[in-house]
N, C-alpha and C. Protein backbone atom coordinates (compact mmCIF):
# COMPACT_ATOMS: atom_id res chain seq x y z
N UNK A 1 21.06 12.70 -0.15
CA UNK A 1 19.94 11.99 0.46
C UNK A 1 18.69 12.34 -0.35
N UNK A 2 18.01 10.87 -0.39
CA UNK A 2 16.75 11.86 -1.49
C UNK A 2 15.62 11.90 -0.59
N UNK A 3 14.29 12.49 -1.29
CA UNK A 3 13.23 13.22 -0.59
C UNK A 3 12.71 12.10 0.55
N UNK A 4 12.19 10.58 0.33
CA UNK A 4 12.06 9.86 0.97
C UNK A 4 12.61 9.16 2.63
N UNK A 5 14.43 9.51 2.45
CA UNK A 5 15.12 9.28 3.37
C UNK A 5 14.63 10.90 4.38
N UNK A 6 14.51 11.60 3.36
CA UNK A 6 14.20 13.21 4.68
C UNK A 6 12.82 13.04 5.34
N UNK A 7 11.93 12.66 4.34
CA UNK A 7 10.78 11.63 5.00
C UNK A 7 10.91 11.11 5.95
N UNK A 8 11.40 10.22 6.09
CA UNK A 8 11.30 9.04 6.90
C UNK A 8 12.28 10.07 8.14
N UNK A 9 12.85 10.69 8.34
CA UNK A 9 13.99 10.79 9.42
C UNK A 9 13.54 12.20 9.84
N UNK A 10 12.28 12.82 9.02
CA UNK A 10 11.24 13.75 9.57
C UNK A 10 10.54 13.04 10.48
N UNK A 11 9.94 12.11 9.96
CA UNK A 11 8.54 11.09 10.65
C UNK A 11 9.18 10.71 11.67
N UNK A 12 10.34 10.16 12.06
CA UNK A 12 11.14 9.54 13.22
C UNK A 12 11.20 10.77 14.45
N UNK A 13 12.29 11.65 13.76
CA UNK A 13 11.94 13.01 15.14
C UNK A 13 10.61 13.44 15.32
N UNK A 14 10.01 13.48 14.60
CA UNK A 14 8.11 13.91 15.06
C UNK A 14 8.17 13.32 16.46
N UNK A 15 7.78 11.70 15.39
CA UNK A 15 7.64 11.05 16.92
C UNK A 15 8.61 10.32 17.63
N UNK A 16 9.94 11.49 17.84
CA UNK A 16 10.55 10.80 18.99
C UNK A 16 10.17 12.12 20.18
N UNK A 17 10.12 13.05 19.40
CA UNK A 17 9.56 14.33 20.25
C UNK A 17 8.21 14.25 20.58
N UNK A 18 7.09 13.62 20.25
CA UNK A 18 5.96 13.08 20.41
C UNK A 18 5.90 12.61 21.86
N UNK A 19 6.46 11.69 21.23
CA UNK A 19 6.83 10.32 22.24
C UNK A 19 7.50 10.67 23.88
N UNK A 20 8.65 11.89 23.74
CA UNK A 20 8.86 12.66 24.51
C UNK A 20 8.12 13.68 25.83
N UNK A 21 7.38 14.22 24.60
CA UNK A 21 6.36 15.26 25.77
C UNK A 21 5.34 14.30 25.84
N UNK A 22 5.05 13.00 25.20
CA UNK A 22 4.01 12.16 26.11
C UNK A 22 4.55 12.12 27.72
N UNK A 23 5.34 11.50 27.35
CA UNK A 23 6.20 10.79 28.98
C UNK A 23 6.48 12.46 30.06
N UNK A 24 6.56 13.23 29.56
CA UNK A 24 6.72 14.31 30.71
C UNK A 24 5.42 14.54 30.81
N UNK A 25 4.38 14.77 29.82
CA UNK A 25 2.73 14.57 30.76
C UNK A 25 2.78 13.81 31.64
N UNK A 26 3.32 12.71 31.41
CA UNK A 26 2.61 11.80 32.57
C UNK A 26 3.46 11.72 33.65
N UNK A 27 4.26 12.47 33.68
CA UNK A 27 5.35 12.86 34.45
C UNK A 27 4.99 14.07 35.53
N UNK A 28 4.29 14.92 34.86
CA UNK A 28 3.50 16.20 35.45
C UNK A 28 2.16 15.48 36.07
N UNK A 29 1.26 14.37 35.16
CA UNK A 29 0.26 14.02 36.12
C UNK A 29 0.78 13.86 37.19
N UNK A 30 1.75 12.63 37.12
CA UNK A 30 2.53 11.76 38.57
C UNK A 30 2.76 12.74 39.58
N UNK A 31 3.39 14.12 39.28
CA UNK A 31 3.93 14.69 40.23
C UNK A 31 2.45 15.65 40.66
N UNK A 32 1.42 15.99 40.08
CA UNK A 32 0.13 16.37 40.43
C UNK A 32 -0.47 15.26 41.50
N UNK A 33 -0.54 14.37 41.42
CA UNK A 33 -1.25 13.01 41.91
C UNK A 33 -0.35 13.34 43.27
N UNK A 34 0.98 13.34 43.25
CA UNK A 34 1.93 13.46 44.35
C UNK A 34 1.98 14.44 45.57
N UNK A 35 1.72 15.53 44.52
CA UNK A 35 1.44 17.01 45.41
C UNK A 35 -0.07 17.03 45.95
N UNK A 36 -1.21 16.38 45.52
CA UNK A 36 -2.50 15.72 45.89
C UNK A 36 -2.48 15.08 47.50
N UNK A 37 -1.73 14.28 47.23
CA UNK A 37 -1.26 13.63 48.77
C UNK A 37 -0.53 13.68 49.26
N UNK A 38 0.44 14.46 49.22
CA UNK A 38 0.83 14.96 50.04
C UNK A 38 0.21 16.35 50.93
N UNK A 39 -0.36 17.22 50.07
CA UNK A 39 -1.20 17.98 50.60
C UNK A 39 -2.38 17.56 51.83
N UNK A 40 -2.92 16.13 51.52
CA UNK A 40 -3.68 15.46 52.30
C UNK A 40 -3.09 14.78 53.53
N UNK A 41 -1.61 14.27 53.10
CA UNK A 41 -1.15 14.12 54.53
C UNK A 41 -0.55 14.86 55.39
N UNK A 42 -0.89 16.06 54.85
CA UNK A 42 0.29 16.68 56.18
C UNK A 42 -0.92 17.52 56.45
N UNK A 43 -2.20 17.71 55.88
CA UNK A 43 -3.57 17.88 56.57
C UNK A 43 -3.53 16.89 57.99
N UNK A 44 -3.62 15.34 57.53
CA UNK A 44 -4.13 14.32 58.14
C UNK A 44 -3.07 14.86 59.11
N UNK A 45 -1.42 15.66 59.25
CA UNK A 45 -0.20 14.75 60.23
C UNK A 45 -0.69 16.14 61.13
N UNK A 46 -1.27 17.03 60.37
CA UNK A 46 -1.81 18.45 61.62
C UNK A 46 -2.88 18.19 62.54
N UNK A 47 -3.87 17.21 61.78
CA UNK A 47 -5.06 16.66 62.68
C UNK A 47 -4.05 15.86 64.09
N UNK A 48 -3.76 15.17 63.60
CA UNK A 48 -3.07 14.50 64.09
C UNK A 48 -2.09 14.61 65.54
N UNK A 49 -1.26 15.74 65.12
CA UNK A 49 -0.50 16.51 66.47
C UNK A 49 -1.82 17.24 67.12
N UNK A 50 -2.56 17.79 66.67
CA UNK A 50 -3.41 18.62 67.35
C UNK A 50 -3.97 17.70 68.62
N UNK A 51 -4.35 16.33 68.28
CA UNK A 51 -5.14 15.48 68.91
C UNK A 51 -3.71 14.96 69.58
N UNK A 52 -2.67 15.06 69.46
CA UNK A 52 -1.73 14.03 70.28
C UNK A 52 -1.36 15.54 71.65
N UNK A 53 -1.42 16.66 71.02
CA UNK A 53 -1.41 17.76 72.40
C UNK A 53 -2.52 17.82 73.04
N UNK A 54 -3.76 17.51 72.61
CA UNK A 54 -4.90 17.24 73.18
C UNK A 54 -4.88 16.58 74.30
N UNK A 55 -4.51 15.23 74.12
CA UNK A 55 -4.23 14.13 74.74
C UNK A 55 -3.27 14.48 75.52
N UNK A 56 -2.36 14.76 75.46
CA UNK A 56 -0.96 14.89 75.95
C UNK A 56 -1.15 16.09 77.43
N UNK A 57 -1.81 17.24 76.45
CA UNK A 57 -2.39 18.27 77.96
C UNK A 57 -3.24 17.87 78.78
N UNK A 58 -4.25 17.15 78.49
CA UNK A 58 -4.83 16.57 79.38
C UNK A 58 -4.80 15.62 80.23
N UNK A 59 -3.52 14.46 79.61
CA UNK A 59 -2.87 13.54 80.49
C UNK A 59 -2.38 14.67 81.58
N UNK A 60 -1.54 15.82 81.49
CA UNK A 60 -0.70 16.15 82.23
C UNK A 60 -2.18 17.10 83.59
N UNK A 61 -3.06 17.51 82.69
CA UNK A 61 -4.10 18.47 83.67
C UNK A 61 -4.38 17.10 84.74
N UNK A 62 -4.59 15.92 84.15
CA UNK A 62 -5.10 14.68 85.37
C UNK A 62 -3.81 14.48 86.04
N UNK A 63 -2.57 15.28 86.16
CA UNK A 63 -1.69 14.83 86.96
C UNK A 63 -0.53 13.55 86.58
N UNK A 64 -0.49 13.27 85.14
CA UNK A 64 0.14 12.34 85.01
C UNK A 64 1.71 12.63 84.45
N UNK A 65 2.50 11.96 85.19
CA UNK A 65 3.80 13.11 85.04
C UNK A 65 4.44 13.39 83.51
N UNK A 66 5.01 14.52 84.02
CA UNK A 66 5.53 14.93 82.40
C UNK A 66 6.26 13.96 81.79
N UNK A 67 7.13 13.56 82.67
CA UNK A 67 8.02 12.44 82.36
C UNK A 67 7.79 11.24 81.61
N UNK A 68 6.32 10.76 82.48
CA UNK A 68 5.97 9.34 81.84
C UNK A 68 5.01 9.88 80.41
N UNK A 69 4.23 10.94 80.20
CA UNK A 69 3.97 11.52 79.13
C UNK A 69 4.83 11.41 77.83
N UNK A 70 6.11 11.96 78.04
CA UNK A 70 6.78 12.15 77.12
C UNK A 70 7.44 10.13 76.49
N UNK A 71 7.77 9.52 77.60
CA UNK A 71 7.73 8.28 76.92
C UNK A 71 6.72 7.72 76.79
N UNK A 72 5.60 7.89 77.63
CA UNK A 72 5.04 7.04 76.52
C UNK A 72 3.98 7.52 74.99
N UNK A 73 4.70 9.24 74.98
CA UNK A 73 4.79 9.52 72.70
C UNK A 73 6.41 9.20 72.35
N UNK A 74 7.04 8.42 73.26
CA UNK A 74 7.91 8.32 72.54
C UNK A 74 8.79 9.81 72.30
N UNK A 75 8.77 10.68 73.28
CA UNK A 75 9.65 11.45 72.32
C UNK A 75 10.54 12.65 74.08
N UNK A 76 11.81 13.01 73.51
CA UNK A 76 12.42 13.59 74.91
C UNK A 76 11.66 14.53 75.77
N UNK A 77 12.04 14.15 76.68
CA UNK A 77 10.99 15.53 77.65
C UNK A 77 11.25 17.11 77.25
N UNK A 78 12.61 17.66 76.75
CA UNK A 78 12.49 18.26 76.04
C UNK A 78 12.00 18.83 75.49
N UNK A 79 11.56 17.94 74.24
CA UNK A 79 10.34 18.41 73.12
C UNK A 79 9.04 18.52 73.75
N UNK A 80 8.55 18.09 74.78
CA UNK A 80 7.51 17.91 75.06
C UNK A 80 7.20 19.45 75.60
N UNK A 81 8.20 19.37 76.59
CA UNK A 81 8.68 20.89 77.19
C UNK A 81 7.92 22.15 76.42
N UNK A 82 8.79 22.01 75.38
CA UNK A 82 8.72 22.64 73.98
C UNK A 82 7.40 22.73 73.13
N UNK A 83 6.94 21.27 73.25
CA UNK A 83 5.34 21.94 72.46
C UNK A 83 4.65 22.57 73.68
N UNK A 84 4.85 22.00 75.09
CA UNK A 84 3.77 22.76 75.89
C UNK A 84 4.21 24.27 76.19
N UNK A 85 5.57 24.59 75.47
CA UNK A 85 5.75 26.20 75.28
C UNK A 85 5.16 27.11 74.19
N UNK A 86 4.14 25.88 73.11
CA UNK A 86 4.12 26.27 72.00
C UNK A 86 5.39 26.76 71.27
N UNK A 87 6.70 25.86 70.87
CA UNK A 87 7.38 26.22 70.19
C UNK A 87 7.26 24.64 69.43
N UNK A 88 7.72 25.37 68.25
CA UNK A 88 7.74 24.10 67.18
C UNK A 88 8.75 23.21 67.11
N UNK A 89 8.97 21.75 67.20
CA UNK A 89 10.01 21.21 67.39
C UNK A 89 9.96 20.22 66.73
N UNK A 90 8.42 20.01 65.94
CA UNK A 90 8.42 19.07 64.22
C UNK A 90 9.25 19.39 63.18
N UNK A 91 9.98 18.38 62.45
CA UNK A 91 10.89 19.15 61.11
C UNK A 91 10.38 19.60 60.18
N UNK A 92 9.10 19.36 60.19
CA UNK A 92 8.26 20.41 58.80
C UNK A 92 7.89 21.29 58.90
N UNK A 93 7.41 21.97 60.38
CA UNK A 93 7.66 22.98 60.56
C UNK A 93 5.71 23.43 60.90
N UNK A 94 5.28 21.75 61.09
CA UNK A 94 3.31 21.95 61.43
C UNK A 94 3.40 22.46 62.63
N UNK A 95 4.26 22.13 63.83
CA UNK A 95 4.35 21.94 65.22
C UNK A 95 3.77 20.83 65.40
């Protein structure tokens, strides 16, 4: 092979390895951008339960039964049970 062909098939792996760790930068932005919001929503999903036990204890302090509480968040009396034991019964583990 002469000097030219090692040339050229230098210049090619450069930039196929170039070309390579481009795409995993932007691979690492993507997953930065990702971990960004997600961080923000499971902020927003803690606001969130905080204000739905809010609601939820105070439906029950005005007397409104546990029962109809729990349907109407949608969720078994059970769990409801359960957050008003303060035990966690979200799968991520916010409560």
């Amino acid at each position: 092979m002469d000097k030219d062909r090692h040339i050229e098939l230098l210049q090619a792996s450069g930039a196929k390895v170039d070309g390579l760790q481009a795409e995993l930068q932007s691979i690492r932005d993507q997953e930065a951008a990702l971990q960004a919001q997600r961080v923000t929503k499971l902020k927003e999903l803690k606001e969130a339960r905080e204000e739905r036990f809010e609601r939820m204890t105070a439906a029950i302090e005005d007397r409104v039964p546990k029962a109809q509480v729990a349907r109407a968040l949608g969720m078994d009396r059970t769990n409801l049970y359960k957050l008003l034991d303060g035990k966690d019964v979200e799968p991520d583990g916010l409560g």
